[in-house]
PDB file of N, CA and C in Angstrom:
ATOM      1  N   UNK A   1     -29.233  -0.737 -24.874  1.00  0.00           N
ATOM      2  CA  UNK A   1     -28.904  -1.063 -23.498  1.00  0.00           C
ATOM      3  C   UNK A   1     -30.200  -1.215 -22.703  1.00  0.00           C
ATOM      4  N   UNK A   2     -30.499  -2.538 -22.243  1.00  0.00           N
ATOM      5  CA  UNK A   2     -31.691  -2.601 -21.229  1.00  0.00           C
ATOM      6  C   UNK A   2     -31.596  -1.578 -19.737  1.00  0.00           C
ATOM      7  N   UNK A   3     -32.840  -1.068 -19.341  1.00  0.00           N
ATOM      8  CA  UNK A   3     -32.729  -0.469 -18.637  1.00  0.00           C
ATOM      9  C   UNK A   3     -32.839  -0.892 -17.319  1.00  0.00           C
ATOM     10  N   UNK A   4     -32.217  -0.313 -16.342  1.00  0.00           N
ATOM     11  CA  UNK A   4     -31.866  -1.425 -15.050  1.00  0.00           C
ATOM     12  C   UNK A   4     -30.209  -2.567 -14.871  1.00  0.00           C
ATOM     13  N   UNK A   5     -29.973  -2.432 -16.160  1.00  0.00           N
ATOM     14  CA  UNK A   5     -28.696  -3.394 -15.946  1.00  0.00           C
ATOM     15  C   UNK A   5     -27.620  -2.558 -16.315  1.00  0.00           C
ATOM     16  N   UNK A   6     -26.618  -3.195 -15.018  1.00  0.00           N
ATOM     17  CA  UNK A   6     -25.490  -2.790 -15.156  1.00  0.00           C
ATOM     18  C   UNK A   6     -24.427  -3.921 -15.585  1.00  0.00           C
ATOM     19  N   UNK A   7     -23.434  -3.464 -16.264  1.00  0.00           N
ATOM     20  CA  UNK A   7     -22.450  -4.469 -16.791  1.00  0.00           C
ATOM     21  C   UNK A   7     -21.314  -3.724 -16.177  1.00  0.00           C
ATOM     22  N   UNK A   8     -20.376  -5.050 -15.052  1.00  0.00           N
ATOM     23  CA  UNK A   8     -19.629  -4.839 -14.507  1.00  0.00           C
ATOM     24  C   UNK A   8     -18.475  -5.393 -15.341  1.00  0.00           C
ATOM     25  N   UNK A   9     -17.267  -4.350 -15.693  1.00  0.00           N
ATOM     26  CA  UNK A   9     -15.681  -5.289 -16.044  1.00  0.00           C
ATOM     27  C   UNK A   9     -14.879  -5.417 -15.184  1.00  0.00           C
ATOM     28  N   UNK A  10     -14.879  -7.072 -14.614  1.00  0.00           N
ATOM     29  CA  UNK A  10     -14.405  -7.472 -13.812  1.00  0.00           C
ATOM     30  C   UNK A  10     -13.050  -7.378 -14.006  1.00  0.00           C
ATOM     31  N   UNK A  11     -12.045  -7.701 -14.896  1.00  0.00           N
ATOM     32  CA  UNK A  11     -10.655  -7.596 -15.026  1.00  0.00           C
ATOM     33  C   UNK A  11     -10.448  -5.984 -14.763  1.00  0.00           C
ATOM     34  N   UNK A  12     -11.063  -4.894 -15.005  1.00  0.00           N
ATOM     35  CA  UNK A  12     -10.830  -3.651 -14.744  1.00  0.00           C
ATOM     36  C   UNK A  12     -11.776  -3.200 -12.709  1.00  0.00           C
ATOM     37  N   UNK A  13     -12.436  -3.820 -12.634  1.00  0.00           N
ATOM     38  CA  UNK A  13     -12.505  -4.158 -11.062  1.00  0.00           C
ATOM     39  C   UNK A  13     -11.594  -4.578 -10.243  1.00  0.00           C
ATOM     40  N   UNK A  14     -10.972  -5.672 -10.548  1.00  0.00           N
ATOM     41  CA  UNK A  14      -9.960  -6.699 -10.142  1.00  0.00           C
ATOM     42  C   UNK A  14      -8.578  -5.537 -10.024  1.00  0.00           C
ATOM     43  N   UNK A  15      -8.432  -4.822 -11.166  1.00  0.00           N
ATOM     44  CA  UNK A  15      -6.789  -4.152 -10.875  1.00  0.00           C
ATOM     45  C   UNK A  15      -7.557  -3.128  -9.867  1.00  0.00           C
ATOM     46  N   UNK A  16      -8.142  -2.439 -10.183  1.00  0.00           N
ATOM     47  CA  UNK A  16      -8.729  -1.546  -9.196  1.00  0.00           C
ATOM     48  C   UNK A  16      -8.753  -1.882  -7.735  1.00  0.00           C
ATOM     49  N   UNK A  17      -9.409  -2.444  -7.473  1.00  0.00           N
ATOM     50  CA  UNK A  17      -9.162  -2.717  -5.822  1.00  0.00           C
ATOM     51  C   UNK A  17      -7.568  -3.662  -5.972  1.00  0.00           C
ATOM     52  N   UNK A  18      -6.873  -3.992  -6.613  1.00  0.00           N
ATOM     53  CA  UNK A  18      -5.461  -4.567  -6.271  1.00  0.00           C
ATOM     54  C   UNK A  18      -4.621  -3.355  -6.142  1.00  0.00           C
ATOM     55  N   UNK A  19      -5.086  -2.028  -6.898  1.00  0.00           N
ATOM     56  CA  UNK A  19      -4.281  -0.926  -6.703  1.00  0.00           C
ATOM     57  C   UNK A  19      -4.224  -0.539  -5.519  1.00  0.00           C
ATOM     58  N   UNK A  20      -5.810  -0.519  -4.997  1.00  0.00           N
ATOM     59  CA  UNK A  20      -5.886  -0.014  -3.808  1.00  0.00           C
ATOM     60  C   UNK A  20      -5.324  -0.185  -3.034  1.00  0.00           C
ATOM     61  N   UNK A  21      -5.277  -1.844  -2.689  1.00  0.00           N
ATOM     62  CA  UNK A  21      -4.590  -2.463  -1.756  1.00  0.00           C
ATOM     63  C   UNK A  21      -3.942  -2.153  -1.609  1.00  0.00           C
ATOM     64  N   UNK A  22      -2.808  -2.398  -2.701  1.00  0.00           N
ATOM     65  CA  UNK A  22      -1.374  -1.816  -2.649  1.00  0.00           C
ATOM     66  C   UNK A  22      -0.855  -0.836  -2.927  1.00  0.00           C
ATOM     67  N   UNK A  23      -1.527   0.248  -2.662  1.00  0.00           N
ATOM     68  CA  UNK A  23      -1.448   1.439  -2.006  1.00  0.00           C
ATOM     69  C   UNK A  23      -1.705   1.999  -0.927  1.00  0.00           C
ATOM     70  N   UNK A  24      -2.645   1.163  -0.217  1.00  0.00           N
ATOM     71  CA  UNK A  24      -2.618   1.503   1.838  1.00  0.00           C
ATOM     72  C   UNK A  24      -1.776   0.857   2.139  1.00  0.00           C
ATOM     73  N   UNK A  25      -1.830  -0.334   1.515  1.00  0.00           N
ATOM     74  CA  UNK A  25      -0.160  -0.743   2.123  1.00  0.00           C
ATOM     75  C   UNK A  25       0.925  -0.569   2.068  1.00  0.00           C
ATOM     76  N   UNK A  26       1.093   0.208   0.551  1.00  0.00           N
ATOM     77  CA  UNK A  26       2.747   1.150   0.720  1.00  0.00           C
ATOM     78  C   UNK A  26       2.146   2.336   1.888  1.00  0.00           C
ATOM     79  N   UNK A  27       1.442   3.119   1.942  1.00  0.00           N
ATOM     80  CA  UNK A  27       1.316   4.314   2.957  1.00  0.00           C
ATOM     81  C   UNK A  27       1.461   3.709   4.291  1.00  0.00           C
ATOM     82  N   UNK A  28       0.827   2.611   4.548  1.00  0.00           N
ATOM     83  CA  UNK A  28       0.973   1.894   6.163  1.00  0.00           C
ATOM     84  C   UNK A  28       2.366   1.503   6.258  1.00  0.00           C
ATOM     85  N   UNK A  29       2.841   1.093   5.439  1.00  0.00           N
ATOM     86  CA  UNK A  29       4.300   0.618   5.520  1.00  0.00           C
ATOM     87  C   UNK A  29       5.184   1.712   5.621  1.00  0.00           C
ATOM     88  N   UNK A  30       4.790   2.577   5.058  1.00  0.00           N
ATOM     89  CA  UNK A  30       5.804   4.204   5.250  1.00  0.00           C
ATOM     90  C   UNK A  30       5.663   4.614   6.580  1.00  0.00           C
ATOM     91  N   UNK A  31       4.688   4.505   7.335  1.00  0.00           N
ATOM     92  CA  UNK A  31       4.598   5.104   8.756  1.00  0.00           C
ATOM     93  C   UNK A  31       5.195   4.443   9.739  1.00  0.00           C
ATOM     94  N   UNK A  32       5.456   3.385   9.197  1.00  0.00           N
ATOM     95  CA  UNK A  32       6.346   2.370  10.604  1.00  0.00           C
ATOM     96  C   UNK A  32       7.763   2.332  10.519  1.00  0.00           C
ATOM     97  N   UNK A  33       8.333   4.062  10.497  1.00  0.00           N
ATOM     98  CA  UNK A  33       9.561   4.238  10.712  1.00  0.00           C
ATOM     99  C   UNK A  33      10.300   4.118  11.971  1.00  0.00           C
ATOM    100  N   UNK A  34       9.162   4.496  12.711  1.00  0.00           N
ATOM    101  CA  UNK A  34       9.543   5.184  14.318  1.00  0.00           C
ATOM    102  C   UNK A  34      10.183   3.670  15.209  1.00  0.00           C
ATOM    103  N   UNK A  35       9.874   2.725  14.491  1.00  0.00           N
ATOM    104  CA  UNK A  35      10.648   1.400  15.209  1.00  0.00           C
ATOM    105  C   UNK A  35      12.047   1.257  15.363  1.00  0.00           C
ATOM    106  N   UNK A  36      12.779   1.674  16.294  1.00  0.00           N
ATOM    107  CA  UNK A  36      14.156   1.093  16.504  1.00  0.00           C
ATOM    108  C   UNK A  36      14.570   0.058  16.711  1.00  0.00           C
ATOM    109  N   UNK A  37      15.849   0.250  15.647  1.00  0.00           N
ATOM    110  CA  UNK A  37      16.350  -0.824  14.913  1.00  0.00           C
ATOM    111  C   UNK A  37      17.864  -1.155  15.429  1.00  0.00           C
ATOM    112  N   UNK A  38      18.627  -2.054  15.066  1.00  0.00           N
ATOM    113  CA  UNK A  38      19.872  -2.558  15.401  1.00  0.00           C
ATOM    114  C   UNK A  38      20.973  -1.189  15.087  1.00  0.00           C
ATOM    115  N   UNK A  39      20.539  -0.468  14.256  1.00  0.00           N
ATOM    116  CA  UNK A  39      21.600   0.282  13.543  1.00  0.00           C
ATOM    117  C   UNK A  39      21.194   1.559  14.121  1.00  0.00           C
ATOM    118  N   UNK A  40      20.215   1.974  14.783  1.00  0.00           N
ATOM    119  CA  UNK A  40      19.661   2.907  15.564  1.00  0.00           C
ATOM    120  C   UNK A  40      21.097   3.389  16.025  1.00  0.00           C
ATOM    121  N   UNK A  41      21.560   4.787  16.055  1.00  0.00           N
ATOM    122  CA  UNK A  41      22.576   5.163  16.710  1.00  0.00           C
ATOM    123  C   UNK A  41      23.633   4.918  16.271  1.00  0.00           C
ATOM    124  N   UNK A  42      24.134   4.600  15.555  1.00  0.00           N
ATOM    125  CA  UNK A  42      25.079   3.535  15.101  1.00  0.00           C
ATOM    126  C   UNK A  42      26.086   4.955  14.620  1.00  0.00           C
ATOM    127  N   UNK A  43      25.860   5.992  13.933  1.00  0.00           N
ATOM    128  CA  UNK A  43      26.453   7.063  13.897  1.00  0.00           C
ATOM    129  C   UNK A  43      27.453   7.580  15.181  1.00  0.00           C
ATOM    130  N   UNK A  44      26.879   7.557  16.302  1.00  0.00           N
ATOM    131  CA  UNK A  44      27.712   7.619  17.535  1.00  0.00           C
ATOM    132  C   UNK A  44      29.093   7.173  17.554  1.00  0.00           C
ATOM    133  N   UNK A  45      28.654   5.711  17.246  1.00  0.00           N
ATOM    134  CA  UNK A  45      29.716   4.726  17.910  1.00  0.00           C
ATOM    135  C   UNK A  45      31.050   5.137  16.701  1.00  0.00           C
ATOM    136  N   UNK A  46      30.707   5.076  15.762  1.00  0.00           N
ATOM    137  CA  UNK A  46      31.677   5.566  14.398  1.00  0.00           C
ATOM    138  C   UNK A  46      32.979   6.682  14.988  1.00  0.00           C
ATOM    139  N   UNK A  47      34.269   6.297  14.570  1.00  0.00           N
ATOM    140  CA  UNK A  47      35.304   6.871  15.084  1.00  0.00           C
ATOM    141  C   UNK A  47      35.865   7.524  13.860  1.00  0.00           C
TER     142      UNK A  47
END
């Protein structure tokens, strides 16, 4: 192995940050419960 070089595996880079991604974005997507919705309440009205 020469010294000074690094050998990057890009296909194992590539899933790596795609995991990432899509994993702040399931967590960001979990926090945007608090939005009321059409069905908001909807328990009430039920007879």
């Amino acid at each position: 192995m020469a010294a000074g070089k690094i050998r990057i595996d890009v296909p194992l880079l590539l899933a790596a940050l795609s995991l990432t991604v899509y994993g702040i974005l399931t967590v960001y997507s979990a926090g945007q419960t608090e939005v009321l919705t059409y069905a908001a309440g909807a328990y009430r009205s039920q007879t």
